[in-house]
N, C-alpha and C. Protein backbone atom coordinates (compact mmCIF):
# COMPACT_ATOMS: atom_id res chain seq x y z
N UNK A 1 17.50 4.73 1.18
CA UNK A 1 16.88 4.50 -0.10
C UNK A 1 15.44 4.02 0.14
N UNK A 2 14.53 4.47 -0.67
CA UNK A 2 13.49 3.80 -0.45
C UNK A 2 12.67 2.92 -1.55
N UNK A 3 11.35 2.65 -1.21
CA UNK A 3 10.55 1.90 -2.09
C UNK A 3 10.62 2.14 -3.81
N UNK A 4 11.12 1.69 -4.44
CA UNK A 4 11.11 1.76 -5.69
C UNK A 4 9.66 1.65 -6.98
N UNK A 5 8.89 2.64 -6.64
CA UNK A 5 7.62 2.23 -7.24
C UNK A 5 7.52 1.71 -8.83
N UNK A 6 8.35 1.75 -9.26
CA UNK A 6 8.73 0.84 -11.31
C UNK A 6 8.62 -0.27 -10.36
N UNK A 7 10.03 -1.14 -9.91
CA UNK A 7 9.90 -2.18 -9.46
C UNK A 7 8.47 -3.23 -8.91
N UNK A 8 7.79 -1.61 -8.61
CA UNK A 8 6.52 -2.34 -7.76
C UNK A 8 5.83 -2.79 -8.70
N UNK A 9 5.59 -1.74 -9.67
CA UNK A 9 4.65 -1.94 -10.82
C UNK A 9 5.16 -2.85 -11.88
N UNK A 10 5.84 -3.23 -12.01
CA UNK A 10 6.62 -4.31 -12.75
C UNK A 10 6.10 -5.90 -12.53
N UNK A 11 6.28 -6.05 -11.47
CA UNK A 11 5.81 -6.60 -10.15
C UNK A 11 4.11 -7.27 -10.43
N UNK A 12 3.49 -5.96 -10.48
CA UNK A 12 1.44 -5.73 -10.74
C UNK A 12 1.74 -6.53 -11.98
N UNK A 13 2.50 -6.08 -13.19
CA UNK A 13 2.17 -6.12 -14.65
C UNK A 13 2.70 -7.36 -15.10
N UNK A 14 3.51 -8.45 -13.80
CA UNK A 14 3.88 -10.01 -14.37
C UNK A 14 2.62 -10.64 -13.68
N UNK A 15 1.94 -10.09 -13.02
CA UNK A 15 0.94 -10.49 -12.81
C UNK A 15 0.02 -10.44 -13.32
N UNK A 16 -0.09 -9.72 -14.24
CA UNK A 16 -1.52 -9.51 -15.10
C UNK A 16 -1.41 -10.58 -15.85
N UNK A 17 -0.10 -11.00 -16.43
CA UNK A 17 0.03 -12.33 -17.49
C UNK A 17 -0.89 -13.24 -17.31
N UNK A 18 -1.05 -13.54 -16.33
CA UNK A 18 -1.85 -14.96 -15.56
C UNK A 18 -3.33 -14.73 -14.96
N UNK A 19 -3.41 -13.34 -15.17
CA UNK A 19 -4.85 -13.26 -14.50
C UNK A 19 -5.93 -14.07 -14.99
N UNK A 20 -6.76 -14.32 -14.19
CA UNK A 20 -7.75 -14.93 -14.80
C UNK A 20 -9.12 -14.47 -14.47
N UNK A 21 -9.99 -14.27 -15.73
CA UNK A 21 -10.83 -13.37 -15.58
C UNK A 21 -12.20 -13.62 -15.37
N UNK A 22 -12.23 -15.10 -15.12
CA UNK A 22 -13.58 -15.66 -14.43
C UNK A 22 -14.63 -15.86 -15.49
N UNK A 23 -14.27 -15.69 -16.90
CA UNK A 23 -15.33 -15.68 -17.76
C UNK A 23 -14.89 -16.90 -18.70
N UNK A 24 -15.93 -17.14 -19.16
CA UNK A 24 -15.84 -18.28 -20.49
C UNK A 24 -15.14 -17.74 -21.68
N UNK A 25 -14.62 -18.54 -21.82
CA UNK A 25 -13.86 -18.02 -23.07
C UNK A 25 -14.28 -17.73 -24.41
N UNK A 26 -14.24 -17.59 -25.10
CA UNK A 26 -15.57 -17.10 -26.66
C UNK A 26 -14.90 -17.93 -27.53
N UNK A 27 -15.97 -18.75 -28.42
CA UNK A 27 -15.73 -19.59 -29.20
C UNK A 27 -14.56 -19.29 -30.58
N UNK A 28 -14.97 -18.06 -30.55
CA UNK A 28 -14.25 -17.36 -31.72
C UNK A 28 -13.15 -16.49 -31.40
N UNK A 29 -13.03 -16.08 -30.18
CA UNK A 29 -12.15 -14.85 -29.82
C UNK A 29 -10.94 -15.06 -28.90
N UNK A 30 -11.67 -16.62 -28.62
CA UNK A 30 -10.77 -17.09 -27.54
C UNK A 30 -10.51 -16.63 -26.13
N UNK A 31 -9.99 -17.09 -24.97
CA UNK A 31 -9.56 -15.91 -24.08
C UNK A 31 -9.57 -14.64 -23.73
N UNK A 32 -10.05 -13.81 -22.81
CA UNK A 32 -10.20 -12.40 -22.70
C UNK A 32 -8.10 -12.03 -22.54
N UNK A 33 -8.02 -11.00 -23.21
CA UNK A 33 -6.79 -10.29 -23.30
C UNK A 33 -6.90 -8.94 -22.23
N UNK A 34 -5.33 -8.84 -21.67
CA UNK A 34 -5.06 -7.67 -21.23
C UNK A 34 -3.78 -6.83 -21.69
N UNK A 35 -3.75 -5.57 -21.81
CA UNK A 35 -2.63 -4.99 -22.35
C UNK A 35 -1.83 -3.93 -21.81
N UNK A 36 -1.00 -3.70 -21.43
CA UNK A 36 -0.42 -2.76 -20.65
C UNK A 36 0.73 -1.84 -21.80
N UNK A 37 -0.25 -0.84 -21.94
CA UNK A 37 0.64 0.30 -23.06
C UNK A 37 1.75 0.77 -22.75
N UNK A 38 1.98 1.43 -21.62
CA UNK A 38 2.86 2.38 -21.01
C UNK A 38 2.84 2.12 -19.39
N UNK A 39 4.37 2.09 -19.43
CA UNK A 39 4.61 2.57 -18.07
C UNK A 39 5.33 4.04 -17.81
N UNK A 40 5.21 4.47 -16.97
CA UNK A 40 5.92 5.48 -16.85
C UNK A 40 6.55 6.17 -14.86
N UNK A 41 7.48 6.43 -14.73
CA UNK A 41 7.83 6.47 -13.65
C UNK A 41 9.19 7.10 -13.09
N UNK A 42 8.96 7.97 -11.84
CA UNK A 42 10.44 8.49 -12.21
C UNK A 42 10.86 9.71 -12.79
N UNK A 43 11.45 11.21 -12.09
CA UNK A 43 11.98 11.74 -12.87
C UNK A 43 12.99 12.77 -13.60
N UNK A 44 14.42 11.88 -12.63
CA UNK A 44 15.24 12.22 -12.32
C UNK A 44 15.82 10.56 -12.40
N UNK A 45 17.17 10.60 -12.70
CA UNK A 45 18.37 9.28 -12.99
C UNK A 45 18.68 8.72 -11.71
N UNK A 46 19.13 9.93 -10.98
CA UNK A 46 19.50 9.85 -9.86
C UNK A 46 18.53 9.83 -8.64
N UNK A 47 17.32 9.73 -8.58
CA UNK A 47 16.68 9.09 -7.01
C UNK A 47 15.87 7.98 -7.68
N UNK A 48 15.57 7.44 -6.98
CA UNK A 48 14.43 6.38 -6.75
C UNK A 48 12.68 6.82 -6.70
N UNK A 49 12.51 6.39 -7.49
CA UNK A 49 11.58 6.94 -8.09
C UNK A 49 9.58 6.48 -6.90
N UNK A 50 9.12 7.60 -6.57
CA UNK A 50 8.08 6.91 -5.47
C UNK A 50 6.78 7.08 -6.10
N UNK A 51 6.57 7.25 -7.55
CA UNK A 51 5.79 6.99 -8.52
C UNK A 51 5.46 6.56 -9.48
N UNK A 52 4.55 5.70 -9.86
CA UNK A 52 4.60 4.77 -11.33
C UNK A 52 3.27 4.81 -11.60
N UNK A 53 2.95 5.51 -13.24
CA UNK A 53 1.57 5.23 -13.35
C UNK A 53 2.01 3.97 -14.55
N UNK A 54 0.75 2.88 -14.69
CA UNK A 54 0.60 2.07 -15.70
C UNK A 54 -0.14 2.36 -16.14
C-alpha cells in the first residue's frame, strides 16, 4: 500500500487553520482569512489514491 495523498493534504489544510500571515491585522476587517474550496483526490474506491489537488 502506499502513500495516501487525501491524507497528506488533509494534513496541509489543518494547517492552514493556524497560519499566520505576518501582517497586521486591519482595523475593520480583522485578520487575513484563508479558504480551502475543494478537495479532490482519487479515482477509483478501491486503490489509494497518489493524487490530491486542493
Amino acid at each position: 500500500m502506499g502513500v495516501n495523498a487525501v491524507y497528506k493534504a488533509a494534513q496541509a489544510i489543518g494547517k492552514l487553520e493556524d497560519f499566520d500571515f505576518n501582517v497586521p491585522h486591519n482595523k475593520i476587517l480583522g485578520k487575513p482569512t484563508l479558504n480551502v474550496g475543494t478537495v479532490q483526490g482519487g479515482l477509483n474506491i478501491n486503490s489509494v489514491p497518489d493524487l490530491a489537488e486542493v
